[in-house]
Structures are given as C-alpha cells and as structure tokens.
C-alpha atoms as a PDB file:
ATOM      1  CA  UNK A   1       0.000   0.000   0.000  1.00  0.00           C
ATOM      2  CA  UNK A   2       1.528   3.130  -0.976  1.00  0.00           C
ATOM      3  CA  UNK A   3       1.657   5.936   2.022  1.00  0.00           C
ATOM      4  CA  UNK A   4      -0.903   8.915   1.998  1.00  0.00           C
ATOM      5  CA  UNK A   5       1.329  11.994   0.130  1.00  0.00           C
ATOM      6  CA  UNK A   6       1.352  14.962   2.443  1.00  0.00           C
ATOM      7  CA  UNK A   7       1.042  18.865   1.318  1.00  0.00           C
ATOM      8  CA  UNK A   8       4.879  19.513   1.087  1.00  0.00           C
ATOM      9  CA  UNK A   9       5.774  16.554  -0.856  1.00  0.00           C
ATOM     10  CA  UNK A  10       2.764  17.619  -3.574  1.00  0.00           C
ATOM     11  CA  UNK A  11       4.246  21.283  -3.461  1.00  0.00           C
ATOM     12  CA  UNK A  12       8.092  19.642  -4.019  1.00  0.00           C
ATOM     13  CA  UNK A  13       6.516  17.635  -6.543  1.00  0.00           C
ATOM     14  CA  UNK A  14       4.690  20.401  -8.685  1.00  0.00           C
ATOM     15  CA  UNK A  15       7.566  22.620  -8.565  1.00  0.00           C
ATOM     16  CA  UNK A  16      10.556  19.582  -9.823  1.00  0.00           C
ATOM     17  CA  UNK A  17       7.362  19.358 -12.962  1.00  0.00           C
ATOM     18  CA  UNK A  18       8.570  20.397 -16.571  1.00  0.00           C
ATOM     19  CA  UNK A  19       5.885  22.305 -18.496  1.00  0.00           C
ATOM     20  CA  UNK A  20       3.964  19.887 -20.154  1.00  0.00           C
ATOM     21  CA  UNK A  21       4.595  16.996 -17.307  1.00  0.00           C
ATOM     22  CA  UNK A  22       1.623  15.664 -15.340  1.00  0.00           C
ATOM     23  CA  UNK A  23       1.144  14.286 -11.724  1.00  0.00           C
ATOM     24  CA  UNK A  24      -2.193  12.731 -11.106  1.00  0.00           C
ATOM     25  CA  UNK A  25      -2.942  12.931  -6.907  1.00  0.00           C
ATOM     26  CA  UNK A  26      -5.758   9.978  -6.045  1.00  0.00           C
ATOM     27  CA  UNK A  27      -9.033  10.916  -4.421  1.00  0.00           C
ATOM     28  CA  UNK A  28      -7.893  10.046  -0.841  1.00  0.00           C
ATOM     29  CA  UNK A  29      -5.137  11.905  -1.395  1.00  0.00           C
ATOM     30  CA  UNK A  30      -6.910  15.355  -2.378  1.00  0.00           C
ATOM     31  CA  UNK A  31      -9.331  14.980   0.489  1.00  0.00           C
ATOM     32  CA  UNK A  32      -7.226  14.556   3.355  1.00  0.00           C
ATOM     33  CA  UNK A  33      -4.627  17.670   1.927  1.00  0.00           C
ATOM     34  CA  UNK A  34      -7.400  19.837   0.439  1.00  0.00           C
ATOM     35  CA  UNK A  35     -11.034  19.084   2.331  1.00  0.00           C
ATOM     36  CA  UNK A  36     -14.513  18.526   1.541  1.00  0.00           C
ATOM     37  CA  UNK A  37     -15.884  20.916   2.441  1.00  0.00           C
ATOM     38  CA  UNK A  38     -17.788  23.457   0.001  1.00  0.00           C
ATOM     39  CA  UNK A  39     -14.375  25.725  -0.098  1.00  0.00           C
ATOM     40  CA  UNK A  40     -12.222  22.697  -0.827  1.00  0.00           C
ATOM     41  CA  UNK A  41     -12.008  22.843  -4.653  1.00  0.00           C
ATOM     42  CA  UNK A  42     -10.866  27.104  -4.553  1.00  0.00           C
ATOM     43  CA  UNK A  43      -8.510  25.803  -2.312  1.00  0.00           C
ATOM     44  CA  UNK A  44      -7.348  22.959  -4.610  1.00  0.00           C
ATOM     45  CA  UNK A  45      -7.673  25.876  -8.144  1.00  0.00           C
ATOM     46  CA  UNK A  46      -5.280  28.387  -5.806  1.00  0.00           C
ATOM     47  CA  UNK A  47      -3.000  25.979  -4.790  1.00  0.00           C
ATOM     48  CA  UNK A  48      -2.641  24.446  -8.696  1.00  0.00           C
ATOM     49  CA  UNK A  49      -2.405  28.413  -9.568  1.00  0.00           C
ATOM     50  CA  UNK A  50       0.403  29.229  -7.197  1.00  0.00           C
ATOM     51  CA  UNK A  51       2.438  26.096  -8.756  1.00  0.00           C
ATOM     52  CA  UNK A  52       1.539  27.433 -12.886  1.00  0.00           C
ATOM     53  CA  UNK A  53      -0.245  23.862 -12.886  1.00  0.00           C
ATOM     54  CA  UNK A  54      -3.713  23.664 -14.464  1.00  0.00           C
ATOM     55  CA  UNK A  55      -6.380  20.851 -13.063  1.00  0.00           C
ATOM     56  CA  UNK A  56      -8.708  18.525 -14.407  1.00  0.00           C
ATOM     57  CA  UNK A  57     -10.813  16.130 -12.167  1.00  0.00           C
ATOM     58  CA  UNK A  58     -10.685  12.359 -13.548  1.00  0.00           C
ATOM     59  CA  UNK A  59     -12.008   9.351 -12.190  1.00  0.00           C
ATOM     60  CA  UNK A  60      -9.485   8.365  -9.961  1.00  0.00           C
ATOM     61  CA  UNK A  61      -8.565  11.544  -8.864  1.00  0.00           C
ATOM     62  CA  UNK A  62      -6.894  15.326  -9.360  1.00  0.00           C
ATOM     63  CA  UNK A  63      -4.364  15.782 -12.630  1.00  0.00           C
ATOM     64  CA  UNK A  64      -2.113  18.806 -12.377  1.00  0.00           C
ATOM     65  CA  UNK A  65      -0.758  19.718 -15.502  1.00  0.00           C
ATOM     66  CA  UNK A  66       2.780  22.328 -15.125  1.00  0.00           C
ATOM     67  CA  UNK A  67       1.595  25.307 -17.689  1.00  0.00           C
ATOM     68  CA  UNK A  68       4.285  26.408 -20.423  1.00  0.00           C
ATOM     69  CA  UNK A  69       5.501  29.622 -19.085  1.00  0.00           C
ATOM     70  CA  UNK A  70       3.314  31.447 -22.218  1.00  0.00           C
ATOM     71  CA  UNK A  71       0.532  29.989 -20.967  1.00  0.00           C
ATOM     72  CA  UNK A  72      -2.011  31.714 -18.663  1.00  0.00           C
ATOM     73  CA  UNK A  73      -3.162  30.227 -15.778  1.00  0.00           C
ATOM     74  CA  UNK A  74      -7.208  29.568 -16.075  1.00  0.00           C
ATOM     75  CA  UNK A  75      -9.477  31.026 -13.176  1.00  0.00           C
ATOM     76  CA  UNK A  76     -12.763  29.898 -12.724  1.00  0.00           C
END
C-alpha cells in the first residue's frame, strides 16, 4: 500500500514538474490535503495556480498539468 502523500511533498513535486509533465494525486489523497468541504475545490484551483499547474478532475482523482511559461493560468 503506498503511504498517503502529504502537502509539502505535492508542493516539491509540482515545482521539480517540466511544463507539459503531469502528476495525477488519487481521491484520498486530495481529500485529506485539500477538504470537503464546500471551499475545498478554490482551495485545490489556488493551490494548482500558485504552482503554474492547471487541473482537471478524472475518475481516480486530481491531474495537475505544469503550464508552459506562455501559458495563462485559467481562473474559474
């Protein structure tokens, strides 16, 4: 069983990322570091902003995606 990733090994994680590179975190994983509660995902779109990384929710979990350094980073 692989052991539960904690905020600063995401954040070292997103910042070693190449633009282009993705790192998918599972479901478990993004609730325990980010919350369910109803501000949870701004958290989550802040967090992805601060590291140029763009998200996209997929089955299994939370893809960050490092942004080119052209590229803007989406708001919602």
């Amino acid at each position: 069983m692989l052991r539960p990733m904690t905020l600063p090994e995401l954040e070292s994680k997103l910042d070693r990322l190449s633009p282009g590179d993705r790192w998918e975190i599972n479901q478990a994983d993004y609730l325990r570091v980010f919350g369910a509660n109803d501000v949870a995902r701004a958290r989550l779109e802040n967090f992805a902003r601060g590291h140029r990384c763009g998200i996209a929710v997929t089955q299994s979990g939370i893809e960050f995606r490092k942004l080119h350094a052209d590229q803007v980073v989406p708001i919602r």
